[in-house]
PDB file of N, CA and C in Angstrom:
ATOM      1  N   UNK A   1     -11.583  10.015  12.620  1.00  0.00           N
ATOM      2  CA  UNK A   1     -11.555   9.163  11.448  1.00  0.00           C
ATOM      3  C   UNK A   1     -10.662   9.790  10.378  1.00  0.00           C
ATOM      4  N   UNK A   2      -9.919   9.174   9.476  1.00  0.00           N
ATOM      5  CA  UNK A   2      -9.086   9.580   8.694  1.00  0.00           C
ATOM      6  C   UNK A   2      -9.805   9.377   7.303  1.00  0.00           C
ATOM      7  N   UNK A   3      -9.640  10.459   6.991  1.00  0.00           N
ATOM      8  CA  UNK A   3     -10.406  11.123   5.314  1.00  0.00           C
ATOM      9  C   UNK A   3      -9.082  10.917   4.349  1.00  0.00           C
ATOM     10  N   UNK A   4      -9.893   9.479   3.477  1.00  0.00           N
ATOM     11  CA  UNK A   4      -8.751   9.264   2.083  1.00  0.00           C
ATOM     12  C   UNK A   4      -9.370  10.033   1.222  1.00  0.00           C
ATOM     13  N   UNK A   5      -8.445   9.950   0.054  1.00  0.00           N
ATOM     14  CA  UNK A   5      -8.842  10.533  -1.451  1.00  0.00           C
ATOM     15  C   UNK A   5      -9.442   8.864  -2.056  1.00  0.00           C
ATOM     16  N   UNK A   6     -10.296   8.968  -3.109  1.00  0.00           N
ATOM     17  CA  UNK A   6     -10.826   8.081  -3.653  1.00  0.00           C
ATOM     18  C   UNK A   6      -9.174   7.350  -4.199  1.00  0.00           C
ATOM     19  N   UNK A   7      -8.263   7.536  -4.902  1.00  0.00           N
ATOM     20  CA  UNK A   7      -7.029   6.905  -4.987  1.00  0.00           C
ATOM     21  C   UNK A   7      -6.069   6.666  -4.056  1.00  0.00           C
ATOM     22  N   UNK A   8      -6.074   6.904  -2.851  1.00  0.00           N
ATOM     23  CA  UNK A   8      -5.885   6.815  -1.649  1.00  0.00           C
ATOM     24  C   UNK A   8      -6.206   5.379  -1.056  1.00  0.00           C
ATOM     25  N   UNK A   9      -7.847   5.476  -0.792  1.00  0.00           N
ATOM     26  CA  UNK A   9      -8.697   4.273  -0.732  1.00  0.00           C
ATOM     27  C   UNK A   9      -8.816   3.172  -1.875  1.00  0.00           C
ATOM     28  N   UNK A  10      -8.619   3.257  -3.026  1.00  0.00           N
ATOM     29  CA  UNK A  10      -8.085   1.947  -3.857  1.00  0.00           C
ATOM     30  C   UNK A  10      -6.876   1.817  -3.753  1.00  0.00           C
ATOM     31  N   UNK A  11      -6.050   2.554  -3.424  1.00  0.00           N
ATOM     32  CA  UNK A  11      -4.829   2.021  -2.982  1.00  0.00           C
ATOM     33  C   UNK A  11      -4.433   0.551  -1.932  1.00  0.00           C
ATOM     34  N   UNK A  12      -5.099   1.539  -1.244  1.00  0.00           N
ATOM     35  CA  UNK A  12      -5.240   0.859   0.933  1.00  0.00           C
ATOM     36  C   UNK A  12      -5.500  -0.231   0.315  1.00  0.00           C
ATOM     37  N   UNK A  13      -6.951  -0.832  -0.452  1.00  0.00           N
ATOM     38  CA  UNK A  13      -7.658  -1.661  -0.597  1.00  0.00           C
ATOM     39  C   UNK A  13      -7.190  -2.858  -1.597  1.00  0.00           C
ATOM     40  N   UNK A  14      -6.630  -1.800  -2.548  1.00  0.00           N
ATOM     41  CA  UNK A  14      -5.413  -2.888  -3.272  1.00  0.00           C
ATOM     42  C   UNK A  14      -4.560  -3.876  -2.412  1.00  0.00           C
ATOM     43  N   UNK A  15      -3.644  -3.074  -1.323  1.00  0.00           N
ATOM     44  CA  UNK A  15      -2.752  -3.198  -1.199  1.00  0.00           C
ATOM     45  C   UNK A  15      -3.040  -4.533  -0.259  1.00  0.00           C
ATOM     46  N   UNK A  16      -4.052  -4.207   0.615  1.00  0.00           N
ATOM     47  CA  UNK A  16      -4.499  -5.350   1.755  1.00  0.00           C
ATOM     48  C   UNK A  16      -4.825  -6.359   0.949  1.00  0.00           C
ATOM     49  N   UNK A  17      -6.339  -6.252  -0.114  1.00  0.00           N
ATOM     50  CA  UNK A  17      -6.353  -7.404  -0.493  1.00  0.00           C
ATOM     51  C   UNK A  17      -4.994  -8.257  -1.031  1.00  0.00           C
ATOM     52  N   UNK A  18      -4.668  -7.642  -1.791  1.00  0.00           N
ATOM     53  CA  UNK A  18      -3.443  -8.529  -2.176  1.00  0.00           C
ATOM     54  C   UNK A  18      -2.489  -9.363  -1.147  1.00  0.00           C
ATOM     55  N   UNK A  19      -2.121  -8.980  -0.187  1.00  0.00           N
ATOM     56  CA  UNK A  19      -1.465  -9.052   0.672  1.00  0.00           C
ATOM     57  C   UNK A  19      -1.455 -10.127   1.543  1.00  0.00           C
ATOM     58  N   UNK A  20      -3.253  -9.914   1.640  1.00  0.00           N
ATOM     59  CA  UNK A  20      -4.087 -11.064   2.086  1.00  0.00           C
ATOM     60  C   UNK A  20      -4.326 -12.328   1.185  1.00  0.00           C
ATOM     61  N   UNK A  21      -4.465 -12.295   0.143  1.00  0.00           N
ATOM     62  CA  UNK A  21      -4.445 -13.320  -1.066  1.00  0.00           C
ATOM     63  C   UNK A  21      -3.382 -13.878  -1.015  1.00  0.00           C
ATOM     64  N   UNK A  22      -2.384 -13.442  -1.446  1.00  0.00           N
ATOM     65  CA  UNK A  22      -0.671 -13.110  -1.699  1.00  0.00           C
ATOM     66  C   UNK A  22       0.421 -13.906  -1.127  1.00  0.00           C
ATOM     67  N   UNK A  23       0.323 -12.833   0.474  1.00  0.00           N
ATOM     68  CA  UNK A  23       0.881 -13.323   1.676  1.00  0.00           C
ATOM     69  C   UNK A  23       2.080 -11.944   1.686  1.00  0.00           C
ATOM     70  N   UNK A  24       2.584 -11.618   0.764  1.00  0.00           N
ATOM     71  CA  UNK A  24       3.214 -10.530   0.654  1.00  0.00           C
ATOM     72  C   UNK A  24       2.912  -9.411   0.127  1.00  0.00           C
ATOM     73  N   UNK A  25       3.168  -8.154  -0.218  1.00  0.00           N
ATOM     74  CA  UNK A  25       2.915  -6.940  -0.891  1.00  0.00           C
ATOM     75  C   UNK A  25       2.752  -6.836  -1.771  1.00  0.00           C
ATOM     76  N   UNK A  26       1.964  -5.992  -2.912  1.00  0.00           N
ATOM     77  CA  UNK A  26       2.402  -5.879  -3.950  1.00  0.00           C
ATOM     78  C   UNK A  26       3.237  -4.977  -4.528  1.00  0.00           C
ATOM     79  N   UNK A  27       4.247  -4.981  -5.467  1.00  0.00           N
ATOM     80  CA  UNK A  27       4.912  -3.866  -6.280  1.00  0.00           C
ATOM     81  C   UNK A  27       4.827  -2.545  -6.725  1.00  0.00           C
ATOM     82  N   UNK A  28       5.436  -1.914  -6.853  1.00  0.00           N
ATOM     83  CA  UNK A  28       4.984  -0.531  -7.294  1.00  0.00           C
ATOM     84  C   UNK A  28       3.517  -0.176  -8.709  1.00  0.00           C
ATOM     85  N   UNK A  29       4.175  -1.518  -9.366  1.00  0.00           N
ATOM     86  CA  UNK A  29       3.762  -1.947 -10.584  1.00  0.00           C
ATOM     87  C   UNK A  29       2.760  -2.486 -10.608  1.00  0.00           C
ATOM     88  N   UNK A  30       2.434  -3.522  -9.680  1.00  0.00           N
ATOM     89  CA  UNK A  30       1.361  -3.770  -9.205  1.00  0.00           C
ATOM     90  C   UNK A  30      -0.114  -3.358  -8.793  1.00  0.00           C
ATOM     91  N   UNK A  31       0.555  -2.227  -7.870  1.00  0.00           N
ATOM     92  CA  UNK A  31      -0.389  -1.249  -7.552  1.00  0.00           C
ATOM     93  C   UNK A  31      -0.590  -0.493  -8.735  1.00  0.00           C
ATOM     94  N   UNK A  32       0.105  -0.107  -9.601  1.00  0.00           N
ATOM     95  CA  UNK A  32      -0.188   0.721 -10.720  1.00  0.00           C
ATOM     96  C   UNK A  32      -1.463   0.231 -11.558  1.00  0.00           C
ATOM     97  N   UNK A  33      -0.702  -1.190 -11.930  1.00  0.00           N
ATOM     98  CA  UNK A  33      -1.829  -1.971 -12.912  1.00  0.00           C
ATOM     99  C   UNK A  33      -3.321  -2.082 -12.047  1.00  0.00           C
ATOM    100  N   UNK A  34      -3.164  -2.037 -11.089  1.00  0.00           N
ATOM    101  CA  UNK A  34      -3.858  -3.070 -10.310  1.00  0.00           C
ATOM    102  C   UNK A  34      -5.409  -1.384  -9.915  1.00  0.00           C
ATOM    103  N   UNK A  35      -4.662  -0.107  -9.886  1.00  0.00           N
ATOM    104  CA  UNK A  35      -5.592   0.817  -9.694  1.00  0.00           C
ATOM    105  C   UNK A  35      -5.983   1.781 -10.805  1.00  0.00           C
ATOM    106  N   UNK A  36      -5.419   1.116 -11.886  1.00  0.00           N
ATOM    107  CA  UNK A  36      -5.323   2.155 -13.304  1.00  0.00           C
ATOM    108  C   UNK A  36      -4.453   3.497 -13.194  1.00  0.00           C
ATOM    109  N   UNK A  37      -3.211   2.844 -12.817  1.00  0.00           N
ATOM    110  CA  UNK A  37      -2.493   4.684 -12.620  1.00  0.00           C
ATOM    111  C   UNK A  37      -1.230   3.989 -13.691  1.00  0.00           C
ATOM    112  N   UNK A  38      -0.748   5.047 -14.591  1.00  0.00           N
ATOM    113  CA  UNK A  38       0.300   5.079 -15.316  1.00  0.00           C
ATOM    114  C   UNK A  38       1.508   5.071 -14.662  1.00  0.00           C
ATOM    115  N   UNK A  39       1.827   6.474 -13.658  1.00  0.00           N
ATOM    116  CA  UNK A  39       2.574   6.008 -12.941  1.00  0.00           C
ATOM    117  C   UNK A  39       3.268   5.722 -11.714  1.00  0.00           C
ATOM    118  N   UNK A  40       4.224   4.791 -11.905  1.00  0.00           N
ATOM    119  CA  UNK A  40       4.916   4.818 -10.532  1.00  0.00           C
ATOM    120  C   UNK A  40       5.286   5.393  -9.541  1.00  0.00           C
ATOM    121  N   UNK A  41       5.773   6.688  -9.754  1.00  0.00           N
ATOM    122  CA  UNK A  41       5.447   7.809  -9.487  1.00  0.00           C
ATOM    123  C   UNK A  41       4.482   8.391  -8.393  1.00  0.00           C
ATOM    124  N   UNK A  42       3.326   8.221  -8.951  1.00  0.00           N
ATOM    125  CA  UNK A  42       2.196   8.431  -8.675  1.00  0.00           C
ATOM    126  C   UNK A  42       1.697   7.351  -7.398  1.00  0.00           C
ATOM    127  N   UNK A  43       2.473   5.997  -7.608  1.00  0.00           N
ATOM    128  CA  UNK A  43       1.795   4.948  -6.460  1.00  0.00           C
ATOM    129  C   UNK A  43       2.800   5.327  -5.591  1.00  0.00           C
ATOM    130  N   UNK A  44       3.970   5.793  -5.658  1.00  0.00           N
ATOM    131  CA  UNK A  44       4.937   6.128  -4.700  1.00  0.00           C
ATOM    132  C   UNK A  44       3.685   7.675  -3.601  1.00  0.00           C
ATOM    133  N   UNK A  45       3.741   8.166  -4.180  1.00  0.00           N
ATOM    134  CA  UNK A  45       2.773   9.457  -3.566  1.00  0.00           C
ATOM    135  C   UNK A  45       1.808   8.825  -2.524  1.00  0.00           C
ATOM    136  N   UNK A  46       1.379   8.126  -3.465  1.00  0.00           N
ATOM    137  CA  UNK A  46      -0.489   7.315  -2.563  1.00  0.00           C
ATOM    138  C   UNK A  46      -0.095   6.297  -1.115  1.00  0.00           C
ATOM    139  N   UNK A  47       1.571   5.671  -1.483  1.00  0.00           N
ATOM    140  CA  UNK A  47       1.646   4.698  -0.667  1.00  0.00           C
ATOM    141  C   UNK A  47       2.680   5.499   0.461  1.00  0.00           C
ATOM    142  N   UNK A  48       3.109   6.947   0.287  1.00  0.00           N
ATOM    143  CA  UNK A  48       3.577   7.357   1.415  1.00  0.00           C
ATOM    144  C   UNK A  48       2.406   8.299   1.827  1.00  0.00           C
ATOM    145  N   UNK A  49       1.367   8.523   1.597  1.00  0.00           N
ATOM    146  CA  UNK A  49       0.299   9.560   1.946  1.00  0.00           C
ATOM    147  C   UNK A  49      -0.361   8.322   2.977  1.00  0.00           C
ATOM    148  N   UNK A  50      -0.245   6.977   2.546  1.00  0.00           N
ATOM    149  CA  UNK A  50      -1.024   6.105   3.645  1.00  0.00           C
ATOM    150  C   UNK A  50      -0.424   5.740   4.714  1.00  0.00           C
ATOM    151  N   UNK A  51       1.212   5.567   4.487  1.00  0.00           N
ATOM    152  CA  UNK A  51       2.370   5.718   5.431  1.00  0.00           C
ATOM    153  C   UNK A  51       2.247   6.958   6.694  1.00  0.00           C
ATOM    154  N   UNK A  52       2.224   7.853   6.099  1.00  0.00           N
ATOM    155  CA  UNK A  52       2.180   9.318   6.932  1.00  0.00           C
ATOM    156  C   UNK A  52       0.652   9.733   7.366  1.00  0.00           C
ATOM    157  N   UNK A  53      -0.486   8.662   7.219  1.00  0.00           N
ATOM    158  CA  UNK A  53      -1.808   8.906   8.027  1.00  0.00           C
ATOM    159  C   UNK A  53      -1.605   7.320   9.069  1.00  0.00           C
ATOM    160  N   UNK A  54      -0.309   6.538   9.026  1.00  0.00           N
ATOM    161  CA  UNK A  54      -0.559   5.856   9.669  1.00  0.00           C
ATOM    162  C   UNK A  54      -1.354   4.359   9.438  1.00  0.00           C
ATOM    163  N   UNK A  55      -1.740   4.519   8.237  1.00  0.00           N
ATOM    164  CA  UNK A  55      -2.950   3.243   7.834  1.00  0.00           C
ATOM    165  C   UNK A  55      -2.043   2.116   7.523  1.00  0.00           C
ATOM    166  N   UNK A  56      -0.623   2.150   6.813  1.00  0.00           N
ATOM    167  CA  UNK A  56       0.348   1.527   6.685  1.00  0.00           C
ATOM    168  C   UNK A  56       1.581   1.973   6.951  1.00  0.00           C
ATOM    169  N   UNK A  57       2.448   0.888   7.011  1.00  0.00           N
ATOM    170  CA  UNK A  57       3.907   0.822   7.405  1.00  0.00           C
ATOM    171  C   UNK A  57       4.863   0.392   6.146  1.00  0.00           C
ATOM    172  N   UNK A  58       5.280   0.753   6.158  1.00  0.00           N
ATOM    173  CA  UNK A  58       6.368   0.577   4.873  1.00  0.00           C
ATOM    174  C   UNK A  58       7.899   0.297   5.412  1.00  0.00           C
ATOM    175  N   UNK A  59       8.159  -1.216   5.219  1.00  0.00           N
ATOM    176  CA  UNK A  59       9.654  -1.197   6.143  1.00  0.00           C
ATOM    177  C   UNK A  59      10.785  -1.187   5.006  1.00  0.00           C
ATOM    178  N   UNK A  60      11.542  -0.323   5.527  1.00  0.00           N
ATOM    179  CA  UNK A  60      12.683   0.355   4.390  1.00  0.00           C
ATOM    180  C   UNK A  60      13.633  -0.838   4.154  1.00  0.00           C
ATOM    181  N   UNK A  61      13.864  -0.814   3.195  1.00  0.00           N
ATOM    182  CA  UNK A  61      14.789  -1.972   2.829  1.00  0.00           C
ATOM    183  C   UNK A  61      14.608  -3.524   1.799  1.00  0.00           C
ATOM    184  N   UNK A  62      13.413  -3.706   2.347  1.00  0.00           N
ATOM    185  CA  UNK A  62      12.315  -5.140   2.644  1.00  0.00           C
ATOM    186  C   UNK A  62      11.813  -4.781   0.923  1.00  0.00           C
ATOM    187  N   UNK A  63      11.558  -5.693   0.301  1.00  0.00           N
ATOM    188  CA  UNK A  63      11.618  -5.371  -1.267  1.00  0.00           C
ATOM    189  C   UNK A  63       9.735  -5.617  -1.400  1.00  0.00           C
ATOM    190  N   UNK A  64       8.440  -5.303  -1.294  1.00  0.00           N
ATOM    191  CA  UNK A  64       7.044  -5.457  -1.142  1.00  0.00           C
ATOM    192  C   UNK A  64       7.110  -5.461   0.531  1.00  0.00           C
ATOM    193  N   UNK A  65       7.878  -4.702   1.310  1.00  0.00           N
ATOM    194  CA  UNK A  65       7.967  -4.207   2.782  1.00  0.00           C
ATOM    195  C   UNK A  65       6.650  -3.902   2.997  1.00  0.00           C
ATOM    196  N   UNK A  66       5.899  -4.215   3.458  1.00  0.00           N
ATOM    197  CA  UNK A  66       4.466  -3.342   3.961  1.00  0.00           C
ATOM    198  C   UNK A  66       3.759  -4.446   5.051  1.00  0.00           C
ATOM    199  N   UNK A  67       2.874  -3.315   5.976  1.00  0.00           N
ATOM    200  CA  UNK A  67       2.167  -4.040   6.777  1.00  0.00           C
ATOM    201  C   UNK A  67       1.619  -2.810   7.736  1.00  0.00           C
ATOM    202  N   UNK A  68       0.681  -3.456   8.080  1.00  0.00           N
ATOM    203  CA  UNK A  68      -0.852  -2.988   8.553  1.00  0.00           C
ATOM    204  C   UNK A  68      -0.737  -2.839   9.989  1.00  0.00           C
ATOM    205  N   UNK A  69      -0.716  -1.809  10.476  1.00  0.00           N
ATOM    206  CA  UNK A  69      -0.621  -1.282  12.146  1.00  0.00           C
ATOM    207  C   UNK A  69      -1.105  -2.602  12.991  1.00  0.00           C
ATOM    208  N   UNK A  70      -2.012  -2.716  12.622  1.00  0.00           N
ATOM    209  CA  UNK A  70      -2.737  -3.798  13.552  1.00  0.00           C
ATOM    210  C   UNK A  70      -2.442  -5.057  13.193  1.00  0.00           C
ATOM    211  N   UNK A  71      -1.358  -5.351  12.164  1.00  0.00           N
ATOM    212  CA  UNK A  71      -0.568  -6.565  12.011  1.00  0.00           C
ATOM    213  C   UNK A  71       0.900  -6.392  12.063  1.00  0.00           C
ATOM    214  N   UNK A  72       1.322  -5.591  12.990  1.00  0.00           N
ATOM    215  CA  UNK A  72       2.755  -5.065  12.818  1.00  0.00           C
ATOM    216  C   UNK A  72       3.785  -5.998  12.900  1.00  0.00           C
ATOM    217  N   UNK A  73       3.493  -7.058  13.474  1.00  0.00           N
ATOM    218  CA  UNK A  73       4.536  -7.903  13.523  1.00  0.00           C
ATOM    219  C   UNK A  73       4.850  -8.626  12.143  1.00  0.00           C
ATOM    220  N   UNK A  74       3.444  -8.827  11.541  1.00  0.00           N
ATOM    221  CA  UNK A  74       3.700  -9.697  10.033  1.00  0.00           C
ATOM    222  C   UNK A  74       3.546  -8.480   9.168  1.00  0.00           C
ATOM    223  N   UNK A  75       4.602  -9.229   7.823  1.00  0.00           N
ATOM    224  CA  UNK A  75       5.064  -8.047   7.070  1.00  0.00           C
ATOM    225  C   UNK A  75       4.573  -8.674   5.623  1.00  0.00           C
ATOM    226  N   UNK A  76       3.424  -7.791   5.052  1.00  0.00           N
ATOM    227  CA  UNK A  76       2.473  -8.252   4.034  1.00  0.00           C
ATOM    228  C   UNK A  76       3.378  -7.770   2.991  1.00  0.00           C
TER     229      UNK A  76
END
């Protein structure tokens, strides 16, 4: 099982719900407002720490690029 940090896990949780609501990703900014973090910076850290455990995919290029291993084909 993979052990988040409590900002880690509102991240993830941000990021899906939205995604799921949405249909697409949310923003850097987004996630910021959206988990109480100042900064961007900072959501950049959380959203490659979930990248590099694998929980998400981040496709380079793609402007709210993201999507969920087990939805790899659709890009939230």
């Amino acid at each position: 099982m993979i052990t988040l940090t409590k900002r880690q896990k509102d991240a993830y949780d941000f990021i899906k719900s939205y995604a799921s609501t949405k249909g697409y990703g949310p923003s850097y900014e987004e996630i910021s407002a959206g988990i109480g973090l100042a900064s961007k910076s900072s959501v950049h850290r959380l959203v490659y720490g979930l990248v590099d455990r694998g929980l998400l995919i981040k496709h380079q290029g793609v402007a709210r690029g993201y999507s969920f291993p087990q939805q790899e084909g659709r890009a939230a």
